[in-house]
PDB file of N, CA and C in Angstrom:
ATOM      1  N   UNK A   1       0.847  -1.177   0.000  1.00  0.00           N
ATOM      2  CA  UNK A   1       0.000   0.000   0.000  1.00  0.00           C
ATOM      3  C   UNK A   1       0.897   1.246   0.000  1.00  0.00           C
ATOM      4  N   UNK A   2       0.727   2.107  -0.373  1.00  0.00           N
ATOM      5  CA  UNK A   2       0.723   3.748  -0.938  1.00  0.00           C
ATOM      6  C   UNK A   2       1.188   4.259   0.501  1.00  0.00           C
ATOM      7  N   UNK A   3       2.557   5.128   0.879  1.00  0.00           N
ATOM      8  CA  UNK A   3       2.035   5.773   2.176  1.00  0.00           C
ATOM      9  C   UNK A   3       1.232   7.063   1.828  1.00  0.00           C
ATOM     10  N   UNK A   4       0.079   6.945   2.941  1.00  0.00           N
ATOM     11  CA  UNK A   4      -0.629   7.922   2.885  1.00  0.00           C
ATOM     12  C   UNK A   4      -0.471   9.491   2.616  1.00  0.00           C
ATOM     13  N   UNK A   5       0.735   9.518   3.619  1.00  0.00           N
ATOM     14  CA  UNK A   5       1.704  10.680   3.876  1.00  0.00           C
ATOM     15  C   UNK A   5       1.745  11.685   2.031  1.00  0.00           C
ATOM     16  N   UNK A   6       2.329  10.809   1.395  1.00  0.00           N
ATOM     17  CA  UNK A   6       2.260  11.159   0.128  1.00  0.00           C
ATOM     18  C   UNK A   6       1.168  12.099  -0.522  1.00  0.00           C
ATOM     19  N   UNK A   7       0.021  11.740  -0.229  1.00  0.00           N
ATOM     20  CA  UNK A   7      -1.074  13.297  -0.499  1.00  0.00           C
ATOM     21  C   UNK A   7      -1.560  14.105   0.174  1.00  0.00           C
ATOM     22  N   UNK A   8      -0.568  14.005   1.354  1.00  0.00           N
ATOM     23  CA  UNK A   8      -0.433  15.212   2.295  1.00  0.00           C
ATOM     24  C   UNK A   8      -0.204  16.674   1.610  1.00  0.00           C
ATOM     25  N   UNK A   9      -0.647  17.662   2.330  1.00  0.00           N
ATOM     26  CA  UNK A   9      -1.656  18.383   2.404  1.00  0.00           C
ATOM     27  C   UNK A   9      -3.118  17.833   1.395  1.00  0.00           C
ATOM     28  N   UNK A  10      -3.949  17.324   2.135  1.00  0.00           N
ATOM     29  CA  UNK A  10      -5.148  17.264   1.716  1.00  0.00           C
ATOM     30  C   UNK A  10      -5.663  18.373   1.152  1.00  0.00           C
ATOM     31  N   UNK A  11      -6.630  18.864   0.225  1.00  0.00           N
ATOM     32  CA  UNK A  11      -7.183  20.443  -0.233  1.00  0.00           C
ATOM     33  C   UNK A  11      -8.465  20.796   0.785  1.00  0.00           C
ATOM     34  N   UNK A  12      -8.809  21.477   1.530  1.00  0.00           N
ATOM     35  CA  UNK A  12      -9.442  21.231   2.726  1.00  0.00           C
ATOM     36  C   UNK A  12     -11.123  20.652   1.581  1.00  0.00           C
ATOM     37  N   UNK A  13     -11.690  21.146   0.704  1.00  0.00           N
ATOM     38  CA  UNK A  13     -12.799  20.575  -0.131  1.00  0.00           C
ATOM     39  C   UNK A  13     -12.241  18.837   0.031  1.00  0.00           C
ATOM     40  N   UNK A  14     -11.372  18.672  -0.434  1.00  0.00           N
ATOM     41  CA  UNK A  14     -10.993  17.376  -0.313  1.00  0.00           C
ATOM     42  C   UNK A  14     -11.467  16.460   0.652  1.00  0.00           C
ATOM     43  N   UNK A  15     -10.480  17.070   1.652  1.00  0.00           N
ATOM     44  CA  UNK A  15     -10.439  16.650   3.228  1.00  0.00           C
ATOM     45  C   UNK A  15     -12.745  16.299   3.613  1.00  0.00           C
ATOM     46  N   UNK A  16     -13.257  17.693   3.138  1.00  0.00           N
ATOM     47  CA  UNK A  16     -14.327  17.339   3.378  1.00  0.00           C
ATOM     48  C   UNK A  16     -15.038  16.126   2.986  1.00  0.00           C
ATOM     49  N   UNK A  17     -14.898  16.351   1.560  1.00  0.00           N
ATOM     50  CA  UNK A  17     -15.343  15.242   0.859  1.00  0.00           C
ATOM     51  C   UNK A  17     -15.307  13.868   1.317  1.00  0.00           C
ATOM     52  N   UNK A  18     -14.519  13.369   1.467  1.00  0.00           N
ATOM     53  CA  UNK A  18     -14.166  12.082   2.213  1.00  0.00           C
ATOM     54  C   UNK A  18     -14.252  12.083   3.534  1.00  0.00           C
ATOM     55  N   UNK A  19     -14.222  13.253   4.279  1.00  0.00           N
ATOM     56  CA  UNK A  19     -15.090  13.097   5.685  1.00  0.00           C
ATOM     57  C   UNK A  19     -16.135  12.697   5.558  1.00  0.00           C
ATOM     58  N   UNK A  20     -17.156  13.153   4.541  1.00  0.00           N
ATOM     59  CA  UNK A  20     -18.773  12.801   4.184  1.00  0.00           C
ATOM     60  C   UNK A  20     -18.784  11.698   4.141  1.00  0.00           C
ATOM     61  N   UNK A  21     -17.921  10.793   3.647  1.00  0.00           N
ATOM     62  CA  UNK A  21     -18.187   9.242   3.386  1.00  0.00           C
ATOM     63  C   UNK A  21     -17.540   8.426   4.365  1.00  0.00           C
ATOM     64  N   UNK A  22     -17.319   9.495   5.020  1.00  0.00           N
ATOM     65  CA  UNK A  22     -16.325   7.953   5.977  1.00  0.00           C
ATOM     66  C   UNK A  22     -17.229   7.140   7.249  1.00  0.00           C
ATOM     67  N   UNK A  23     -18.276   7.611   7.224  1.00  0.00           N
ATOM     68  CA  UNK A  23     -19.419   6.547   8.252  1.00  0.00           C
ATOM     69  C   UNK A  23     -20.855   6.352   7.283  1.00  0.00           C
ATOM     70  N   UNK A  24     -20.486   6.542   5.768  1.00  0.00           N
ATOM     71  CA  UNK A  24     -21.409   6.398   5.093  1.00  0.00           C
ATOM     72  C   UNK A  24     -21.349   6.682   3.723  1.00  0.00           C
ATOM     73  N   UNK A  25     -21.783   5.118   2.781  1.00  0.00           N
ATOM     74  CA  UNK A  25     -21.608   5.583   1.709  1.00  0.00           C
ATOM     75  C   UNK A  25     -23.010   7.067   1.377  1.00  0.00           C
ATOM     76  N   UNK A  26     -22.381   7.524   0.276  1.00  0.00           N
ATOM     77  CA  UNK A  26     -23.077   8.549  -0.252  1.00  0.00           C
ATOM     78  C   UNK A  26     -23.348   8.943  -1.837  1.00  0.00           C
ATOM     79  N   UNK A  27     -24.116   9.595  -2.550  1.00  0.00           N
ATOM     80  CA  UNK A  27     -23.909   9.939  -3.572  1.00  0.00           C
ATOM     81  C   UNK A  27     -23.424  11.420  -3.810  1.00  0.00           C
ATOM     82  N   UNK A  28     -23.217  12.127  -4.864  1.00  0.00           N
ATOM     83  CA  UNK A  28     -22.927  13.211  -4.872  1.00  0.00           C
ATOM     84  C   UNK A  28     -24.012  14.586  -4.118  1.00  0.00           C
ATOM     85  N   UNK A  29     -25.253  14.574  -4.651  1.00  0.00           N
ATOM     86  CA  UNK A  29     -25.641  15.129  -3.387  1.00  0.00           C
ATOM     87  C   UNK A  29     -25.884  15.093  -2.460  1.00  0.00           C
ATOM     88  N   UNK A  30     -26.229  14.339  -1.819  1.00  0.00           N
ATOM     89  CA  UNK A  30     -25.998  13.967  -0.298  1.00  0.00           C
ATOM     90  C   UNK A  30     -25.016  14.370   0.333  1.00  0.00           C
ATOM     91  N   UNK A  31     -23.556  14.107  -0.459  1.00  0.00           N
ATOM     92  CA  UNK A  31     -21.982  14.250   0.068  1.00  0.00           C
ATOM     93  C   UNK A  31     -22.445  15.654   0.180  1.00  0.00           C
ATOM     94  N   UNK A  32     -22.586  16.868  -0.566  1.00  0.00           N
ATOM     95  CA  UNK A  32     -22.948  18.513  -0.903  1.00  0.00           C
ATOM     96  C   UNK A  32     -23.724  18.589   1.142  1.00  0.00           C
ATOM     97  N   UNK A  33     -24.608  17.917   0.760  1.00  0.00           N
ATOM     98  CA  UNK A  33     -25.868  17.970   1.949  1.00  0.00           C
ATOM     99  C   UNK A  33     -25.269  17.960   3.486  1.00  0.00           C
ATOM    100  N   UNK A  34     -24.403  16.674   3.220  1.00  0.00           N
ATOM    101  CA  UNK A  34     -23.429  16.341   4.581  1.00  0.00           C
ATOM    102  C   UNK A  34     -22.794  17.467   5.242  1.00  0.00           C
ATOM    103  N   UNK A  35     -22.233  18.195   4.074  1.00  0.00           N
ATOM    104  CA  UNK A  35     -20.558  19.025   4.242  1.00  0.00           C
ATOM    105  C   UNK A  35     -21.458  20.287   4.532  1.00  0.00           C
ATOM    106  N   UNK A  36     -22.968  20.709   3.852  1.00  0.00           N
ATOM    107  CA  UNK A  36     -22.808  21.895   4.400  1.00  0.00           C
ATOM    108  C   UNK A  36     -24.450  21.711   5.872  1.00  0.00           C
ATOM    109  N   UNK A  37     -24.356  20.503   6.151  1.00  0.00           N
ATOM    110  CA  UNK A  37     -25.117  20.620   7.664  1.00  0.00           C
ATOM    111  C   UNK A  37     -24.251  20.650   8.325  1.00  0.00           C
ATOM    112  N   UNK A  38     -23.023  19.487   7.927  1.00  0.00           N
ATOM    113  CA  UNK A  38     -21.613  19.543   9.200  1.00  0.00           C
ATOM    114  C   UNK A  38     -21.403  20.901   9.431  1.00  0.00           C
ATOM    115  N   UNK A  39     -20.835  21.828   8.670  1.00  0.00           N
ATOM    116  CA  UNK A  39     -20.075  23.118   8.577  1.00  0.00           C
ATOM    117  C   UNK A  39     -21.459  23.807   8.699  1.00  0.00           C
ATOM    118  N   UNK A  40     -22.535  23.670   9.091  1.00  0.00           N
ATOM    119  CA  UNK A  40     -23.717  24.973   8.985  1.00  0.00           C
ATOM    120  C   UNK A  40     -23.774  25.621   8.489  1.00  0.00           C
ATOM    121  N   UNK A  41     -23.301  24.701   6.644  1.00  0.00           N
ATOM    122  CA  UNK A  41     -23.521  26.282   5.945  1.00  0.00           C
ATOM    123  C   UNK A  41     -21.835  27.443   5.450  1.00  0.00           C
ATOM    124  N   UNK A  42     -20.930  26.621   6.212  1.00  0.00           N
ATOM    125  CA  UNK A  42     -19.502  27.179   5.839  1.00  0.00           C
ATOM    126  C   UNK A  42     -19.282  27.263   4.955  1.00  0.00           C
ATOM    127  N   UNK A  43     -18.943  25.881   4.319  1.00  0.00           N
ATOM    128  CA  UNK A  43     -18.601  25.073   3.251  1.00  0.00           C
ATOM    129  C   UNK A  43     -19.747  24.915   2.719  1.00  0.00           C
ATOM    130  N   UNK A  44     -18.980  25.538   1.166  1.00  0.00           N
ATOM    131  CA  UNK A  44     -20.204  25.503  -0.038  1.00  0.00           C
ATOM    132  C   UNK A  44     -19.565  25.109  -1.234  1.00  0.00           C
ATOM    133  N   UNK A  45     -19.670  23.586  -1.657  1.00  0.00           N
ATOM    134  CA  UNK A  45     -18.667  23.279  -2.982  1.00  0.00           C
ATOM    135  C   UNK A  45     -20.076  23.153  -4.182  1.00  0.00           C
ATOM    136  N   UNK A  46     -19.457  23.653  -5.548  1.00  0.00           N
ATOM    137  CA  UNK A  46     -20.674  23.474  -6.221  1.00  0.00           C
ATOM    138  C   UNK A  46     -20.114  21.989  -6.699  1.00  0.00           C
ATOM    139  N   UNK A  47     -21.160  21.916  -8.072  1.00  0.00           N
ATOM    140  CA  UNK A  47     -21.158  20.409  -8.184  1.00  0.00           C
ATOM    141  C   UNK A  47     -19.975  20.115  -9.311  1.00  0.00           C
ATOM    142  N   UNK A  48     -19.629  20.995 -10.317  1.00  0.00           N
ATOM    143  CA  UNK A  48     -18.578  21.075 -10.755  1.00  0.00           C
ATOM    144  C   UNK A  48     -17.349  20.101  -9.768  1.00  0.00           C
ATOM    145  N   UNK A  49     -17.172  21.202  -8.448  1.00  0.00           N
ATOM    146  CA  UNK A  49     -15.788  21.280  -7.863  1.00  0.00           C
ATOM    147  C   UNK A  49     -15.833  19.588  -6.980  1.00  0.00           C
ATOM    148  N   UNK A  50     -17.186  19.565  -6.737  1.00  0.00           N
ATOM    149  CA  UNK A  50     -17.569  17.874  -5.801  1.00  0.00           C
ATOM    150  C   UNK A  50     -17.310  16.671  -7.193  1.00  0.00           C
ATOM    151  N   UNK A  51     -17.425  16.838  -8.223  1.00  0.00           N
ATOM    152  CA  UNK A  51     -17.285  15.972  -9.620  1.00  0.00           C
ATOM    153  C   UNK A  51     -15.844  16.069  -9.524  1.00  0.00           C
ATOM    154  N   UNK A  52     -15.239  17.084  -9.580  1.00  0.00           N
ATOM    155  CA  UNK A  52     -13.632  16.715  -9.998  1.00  0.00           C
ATOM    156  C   UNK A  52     -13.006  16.403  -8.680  1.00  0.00           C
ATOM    157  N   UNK A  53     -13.494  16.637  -7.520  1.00  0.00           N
ATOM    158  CA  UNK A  53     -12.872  15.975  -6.822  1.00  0.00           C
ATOM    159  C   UNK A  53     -12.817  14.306  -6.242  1.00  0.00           C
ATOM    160  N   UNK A  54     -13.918  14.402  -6.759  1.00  0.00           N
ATOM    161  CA  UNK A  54     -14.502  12.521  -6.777  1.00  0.00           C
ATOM    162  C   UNK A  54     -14.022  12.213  -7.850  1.00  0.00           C
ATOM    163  N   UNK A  55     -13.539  12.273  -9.208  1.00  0.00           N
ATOM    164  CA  UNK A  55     -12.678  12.355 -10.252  1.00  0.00           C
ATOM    165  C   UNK A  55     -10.956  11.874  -9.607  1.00  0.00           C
ATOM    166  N   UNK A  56     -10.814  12.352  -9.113  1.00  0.00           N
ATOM    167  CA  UNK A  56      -9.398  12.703  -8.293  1.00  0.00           C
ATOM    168  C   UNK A  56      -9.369  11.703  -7.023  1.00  0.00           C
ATOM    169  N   UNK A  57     -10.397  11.222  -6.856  1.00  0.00           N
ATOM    170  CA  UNK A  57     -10.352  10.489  -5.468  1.00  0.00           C
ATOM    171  C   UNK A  57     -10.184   9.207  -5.822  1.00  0.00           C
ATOM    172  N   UNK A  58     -11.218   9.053  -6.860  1.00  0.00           N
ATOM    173  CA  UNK A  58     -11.116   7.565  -7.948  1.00  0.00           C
ATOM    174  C   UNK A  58      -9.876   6.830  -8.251  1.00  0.00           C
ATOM    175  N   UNK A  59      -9.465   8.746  -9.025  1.00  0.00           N
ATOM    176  CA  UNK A  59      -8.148   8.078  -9.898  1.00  0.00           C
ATOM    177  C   UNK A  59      -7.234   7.208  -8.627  1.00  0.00           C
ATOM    178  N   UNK A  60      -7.163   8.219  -7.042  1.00  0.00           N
ATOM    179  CA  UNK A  60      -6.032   7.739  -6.825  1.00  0.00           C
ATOM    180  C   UNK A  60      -6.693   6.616  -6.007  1.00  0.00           C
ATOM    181  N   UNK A  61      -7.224   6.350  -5.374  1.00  0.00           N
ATOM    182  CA  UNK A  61      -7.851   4.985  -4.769  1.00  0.00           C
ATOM    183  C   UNK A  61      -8.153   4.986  -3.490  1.00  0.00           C
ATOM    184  N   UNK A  62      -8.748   6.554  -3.748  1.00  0.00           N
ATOM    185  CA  UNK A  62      -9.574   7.062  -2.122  1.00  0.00           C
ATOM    186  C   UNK A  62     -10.613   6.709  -1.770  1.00  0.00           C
ATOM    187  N   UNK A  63     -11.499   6.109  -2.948  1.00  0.00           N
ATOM    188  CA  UNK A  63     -12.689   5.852  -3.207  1.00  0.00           C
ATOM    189  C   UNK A  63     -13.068   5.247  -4.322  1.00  0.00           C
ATOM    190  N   UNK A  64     -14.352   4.501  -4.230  1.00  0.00           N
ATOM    191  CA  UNK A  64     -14.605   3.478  -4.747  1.00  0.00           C
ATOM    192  C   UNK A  64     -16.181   3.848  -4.743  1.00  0.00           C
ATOM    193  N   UNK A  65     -16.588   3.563  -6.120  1.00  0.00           N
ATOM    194  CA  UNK A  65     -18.077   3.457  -6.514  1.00  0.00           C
ATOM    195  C   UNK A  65     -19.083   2.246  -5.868  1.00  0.00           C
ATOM    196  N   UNK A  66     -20.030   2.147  -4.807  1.00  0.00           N
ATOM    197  CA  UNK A  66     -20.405   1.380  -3.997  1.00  0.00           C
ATOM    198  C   UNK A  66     -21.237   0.517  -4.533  1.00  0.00           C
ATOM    199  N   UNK A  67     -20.989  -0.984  -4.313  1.00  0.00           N
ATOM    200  CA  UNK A  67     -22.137  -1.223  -4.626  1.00  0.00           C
ATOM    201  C   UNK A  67     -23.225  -1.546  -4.244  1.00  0.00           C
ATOM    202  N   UNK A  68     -23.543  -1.795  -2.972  1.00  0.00           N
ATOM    203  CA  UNK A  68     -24.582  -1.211  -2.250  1.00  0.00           C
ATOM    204  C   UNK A  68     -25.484   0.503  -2.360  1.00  0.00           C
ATOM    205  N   UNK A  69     -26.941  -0.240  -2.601  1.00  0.00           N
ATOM    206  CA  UNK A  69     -27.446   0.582  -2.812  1.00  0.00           C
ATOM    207  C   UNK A  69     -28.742   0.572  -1.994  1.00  0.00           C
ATOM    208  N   UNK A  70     -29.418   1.512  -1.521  1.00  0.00           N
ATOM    209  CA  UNK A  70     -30.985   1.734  -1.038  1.00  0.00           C
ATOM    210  C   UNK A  70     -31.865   1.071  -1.521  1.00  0.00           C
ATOM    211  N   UNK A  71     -32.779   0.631  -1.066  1.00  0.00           N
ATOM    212  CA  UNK A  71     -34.049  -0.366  -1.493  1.00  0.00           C
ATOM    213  C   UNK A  71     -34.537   0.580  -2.829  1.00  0.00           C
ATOM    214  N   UNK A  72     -35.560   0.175  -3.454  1.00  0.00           N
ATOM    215  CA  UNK A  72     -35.651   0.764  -4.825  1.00  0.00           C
ATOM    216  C   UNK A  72     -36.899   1.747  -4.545  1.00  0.00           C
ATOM    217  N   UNK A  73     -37.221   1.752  -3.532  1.00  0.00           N
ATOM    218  CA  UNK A  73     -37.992   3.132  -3.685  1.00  0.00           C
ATOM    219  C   UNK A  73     -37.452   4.656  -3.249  1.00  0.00           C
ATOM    220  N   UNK A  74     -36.178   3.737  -2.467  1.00  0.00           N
ATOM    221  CA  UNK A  74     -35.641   5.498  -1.686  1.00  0.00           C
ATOM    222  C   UNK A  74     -34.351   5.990  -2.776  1.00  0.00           C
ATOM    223  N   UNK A  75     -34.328   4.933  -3.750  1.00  0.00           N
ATOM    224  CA  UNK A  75     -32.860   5.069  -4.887  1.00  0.00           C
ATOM    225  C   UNK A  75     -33.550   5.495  -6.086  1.00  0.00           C
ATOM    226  N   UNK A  76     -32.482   5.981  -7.020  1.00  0.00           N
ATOM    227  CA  UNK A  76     -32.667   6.397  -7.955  1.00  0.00           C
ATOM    228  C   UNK A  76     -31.645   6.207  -8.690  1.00  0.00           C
ATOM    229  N   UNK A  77     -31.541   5.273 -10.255  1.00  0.00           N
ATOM    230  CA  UNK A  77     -30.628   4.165 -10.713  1.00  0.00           C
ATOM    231  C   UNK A  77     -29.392   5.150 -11.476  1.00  0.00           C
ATOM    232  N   UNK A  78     -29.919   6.342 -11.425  1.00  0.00           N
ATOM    233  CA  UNK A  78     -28.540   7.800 -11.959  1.00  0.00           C
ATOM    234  C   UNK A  78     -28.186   7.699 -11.007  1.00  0.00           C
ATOM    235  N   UNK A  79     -27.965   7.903  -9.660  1.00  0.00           N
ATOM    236  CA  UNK A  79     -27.256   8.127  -8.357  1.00  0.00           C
ATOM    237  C   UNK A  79     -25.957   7.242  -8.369  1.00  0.00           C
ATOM    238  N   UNK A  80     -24.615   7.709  -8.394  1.00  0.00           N
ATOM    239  CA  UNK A  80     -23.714   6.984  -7.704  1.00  0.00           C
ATOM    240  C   UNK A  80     -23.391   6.987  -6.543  1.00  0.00           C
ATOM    241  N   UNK A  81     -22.886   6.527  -5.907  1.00  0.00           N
ATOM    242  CA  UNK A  81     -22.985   6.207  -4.797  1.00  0.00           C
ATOM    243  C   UNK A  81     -21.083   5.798  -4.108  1.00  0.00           C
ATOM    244  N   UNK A  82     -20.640   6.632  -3.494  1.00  0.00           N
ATOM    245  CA  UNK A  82     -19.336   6.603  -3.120  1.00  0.00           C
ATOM    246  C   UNK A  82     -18.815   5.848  -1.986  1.00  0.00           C
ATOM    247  N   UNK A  83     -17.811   4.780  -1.262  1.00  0.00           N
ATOM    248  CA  UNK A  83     -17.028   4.588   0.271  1.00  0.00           C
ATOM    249  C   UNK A  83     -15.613   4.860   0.008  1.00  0.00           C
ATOM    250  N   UNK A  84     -15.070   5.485   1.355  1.00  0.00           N
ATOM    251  CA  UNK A  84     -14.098   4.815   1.231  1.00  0.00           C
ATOM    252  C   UNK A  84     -13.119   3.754   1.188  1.00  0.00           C
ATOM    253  N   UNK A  85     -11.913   3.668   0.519  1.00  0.00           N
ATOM    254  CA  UNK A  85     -11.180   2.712   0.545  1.00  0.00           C
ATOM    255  C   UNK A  85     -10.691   2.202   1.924  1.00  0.00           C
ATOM    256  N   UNK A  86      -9.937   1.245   2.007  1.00  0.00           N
ATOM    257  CA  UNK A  86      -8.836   1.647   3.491  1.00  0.00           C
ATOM    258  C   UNK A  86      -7.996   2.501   3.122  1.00  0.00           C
ATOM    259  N   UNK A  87      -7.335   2.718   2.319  1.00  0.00           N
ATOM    260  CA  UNK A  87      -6.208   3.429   1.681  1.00  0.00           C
ATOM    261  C   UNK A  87      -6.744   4.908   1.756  1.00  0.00           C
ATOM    262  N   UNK A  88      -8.223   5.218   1.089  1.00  0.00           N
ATOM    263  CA  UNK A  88      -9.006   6.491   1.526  1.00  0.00           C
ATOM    264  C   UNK A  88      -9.086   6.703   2.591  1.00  0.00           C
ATOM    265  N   UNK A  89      -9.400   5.705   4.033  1.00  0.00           N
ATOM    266  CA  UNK A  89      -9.171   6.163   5.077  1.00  0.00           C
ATOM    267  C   UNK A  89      -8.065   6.451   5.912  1.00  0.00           C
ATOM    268  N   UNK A  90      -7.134   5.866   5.589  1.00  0.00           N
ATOM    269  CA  UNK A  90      -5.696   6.167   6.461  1.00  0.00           C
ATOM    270  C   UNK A  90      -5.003   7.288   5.820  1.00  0.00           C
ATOM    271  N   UNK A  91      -5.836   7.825   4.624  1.00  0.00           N
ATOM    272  CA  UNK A  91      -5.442   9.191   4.035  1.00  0.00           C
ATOM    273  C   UNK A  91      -6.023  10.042   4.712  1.00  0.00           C
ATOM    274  N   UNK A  92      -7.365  10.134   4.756  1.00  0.00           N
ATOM    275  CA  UNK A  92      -8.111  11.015   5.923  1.00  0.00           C
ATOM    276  C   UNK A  92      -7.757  11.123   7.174  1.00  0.00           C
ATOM    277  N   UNK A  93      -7.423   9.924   7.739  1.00  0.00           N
ATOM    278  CA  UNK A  93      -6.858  10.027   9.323  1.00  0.00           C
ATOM    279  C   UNK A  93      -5.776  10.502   9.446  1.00  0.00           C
ATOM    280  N   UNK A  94      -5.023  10.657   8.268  1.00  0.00           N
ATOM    281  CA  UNK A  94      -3.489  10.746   8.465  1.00  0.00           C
ATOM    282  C   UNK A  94      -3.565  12.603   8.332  1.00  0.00           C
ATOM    283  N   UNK A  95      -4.771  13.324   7.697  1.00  0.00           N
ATOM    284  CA  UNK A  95      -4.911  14.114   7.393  1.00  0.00           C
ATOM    285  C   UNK A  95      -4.967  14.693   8.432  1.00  0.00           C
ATOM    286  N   UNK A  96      -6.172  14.233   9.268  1.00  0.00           N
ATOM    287  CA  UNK A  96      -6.773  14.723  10.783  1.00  0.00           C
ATOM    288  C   UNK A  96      -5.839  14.787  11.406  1.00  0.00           C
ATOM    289  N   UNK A  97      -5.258  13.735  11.761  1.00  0.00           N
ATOM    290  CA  UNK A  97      -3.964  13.855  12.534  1.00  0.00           C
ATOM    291  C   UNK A  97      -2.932  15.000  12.448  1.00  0.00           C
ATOM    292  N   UNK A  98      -2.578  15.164  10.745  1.00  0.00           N
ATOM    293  CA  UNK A  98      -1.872  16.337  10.699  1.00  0.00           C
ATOM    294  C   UNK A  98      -2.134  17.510  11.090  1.00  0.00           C
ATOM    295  N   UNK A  99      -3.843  18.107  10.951  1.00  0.00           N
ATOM    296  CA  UNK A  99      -4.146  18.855  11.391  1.00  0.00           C
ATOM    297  C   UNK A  99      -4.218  19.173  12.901  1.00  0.00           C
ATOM    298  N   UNK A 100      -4.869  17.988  13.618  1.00  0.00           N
ATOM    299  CA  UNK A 100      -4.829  18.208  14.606  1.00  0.00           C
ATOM    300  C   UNK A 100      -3.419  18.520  15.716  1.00  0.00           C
ATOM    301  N   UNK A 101      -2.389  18.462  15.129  1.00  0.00           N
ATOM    302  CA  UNK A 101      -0.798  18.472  15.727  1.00  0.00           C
ATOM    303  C   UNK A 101      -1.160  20.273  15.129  1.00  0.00           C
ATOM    304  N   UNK A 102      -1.521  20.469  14.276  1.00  0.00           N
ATOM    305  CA  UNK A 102      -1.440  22.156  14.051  1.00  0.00           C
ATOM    306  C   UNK A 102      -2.176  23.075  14.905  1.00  0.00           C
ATOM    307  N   UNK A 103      -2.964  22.221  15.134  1.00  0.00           N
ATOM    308  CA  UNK A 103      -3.769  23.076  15.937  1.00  0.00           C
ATOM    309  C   UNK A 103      -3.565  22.872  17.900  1.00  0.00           C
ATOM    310  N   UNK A 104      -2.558  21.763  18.134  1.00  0.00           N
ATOM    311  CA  UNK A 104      -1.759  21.824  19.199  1.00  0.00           C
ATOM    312  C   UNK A 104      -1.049  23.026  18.976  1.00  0.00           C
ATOM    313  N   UNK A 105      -0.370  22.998  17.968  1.00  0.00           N
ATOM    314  CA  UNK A 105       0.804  23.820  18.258  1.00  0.00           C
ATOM    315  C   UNK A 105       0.510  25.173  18.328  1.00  0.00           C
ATOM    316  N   UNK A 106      -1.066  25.634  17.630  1.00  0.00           N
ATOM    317  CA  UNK A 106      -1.509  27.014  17.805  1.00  0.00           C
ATOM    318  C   UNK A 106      -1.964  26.838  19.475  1.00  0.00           C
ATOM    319  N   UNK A 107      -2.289  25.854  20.116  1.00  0.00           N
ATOM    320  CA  UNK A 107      -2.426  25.910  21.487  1.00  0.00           C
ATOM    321  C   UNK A 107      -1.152  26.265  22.388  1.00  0.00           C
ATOM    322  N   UNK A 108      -0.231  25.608  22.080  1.00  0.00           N
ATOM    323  CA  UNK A 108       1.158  25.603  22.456  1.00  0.00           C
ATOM    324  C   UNK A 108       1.897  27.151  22.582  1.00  0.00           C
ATOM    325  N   UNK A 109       1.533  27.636  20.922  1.00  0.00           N
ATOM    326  CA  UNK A 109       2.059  28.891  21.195  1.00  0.00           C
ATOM    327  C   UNK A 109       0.905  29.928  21.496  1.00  0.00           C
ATOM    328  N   UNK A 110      -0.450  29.634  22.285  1.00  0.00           N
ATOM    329  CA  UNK A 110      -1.147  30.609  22.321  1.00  0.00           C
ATOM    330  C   UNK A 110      -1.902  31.312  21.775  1.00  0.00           C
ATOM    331  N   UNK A 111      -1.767  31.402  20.668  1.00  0.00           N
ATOM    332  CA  UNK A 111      -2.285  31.701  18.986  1.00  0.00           C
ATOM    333  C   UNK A 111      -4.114  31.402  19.957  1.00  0.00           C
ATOM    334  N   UNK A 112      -4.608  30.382  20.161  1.00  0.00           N
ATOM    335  CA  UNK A 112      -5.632  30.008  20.743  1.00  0.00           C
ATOM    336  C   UNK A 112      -5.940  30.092  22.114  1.00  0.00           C
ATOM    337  N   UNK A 113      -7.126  30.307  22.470  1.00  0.00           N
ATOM    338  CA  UNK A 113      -7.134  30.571  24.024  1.00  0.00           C
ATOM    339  C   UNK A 113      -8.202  30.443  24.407  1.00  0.00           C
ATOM    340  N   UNK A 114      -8.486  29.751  25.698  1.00  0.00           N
ATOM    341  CA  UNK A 114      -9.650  29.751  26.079  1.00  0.00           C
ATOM    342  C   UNK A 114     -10.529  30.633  26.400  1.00  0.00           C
ATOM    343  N   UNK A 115     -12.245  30.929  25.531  1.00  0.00           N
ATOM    344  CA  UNK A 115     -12.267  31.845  26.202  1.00  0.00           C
ATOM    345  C   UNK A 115     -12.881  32.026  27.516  1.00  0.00           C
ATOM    346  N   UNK A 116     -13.021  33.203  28.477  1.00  0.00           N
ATOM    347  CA  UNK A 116     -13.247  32.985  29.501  1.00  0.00           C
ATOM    348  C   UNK A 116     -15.096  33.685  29.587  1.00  0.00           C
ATOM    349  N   UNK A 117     -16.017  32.099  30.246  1.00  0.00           N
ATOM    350  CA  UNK A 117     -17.119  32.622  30.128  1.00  0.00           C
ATOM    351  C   UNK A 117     -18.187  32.332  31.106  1.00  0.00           C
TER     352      UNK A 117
END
């Protein structure tokens, strides 16, 4: 296997993207739906930028077209439907992880602070 490390820096759209799928496969809108209830609305990718990045996730073997699908009344046979790989996930975790050491270190040096309330 690939070290993960290698597509380090994730593109944070990226990073989202495959957060959306990682406790659930999804299709492309749904993934849209996920990212902007998670973020309330932060994060706003159109469908263009969610296509090429699932494009990009494919190529490298972040993800995989599912084949599991919804009973046939809640599906609809255009819908693809995305999981991740393992390889997609130890890219994501490896991601989190990176981030999360950054955001120690903005603790570390203060940069962040509790506020007082």
């Amino acid at each position: 296997m690939r070290d993960p490390a290698s597509l380090l820096p994730l593109t944070p759209a990226l990073f989202h993207v495959l957060l959306s799928i990682s406790d659930a496969d999804r299709h492309g809108y749904a993934i849209l739906k996920e990212i902007g209830e998670r973020t309330d609305g932060a994060v706003k990718l159109s469908t263009g930028t969610l296509y090429g990045l699932i494009k990009r996730a494919l190529t490298e073997g972040l993800i995989v077209e599912s084949r599991r699908r919804p009973a046939a009344p809640e599906d609809d046979e255009r819908r693809r439907y995305y999981r991740l790989t393992d390889f997609g996930r130890c890219v994501v975790t490896a991601e989190a992880q990176r981030l999360e050491q950054l955001v120690a270190s903005a603790w570390d040096k203060r940069v962040l602070r509790r506020s007082e309330g």
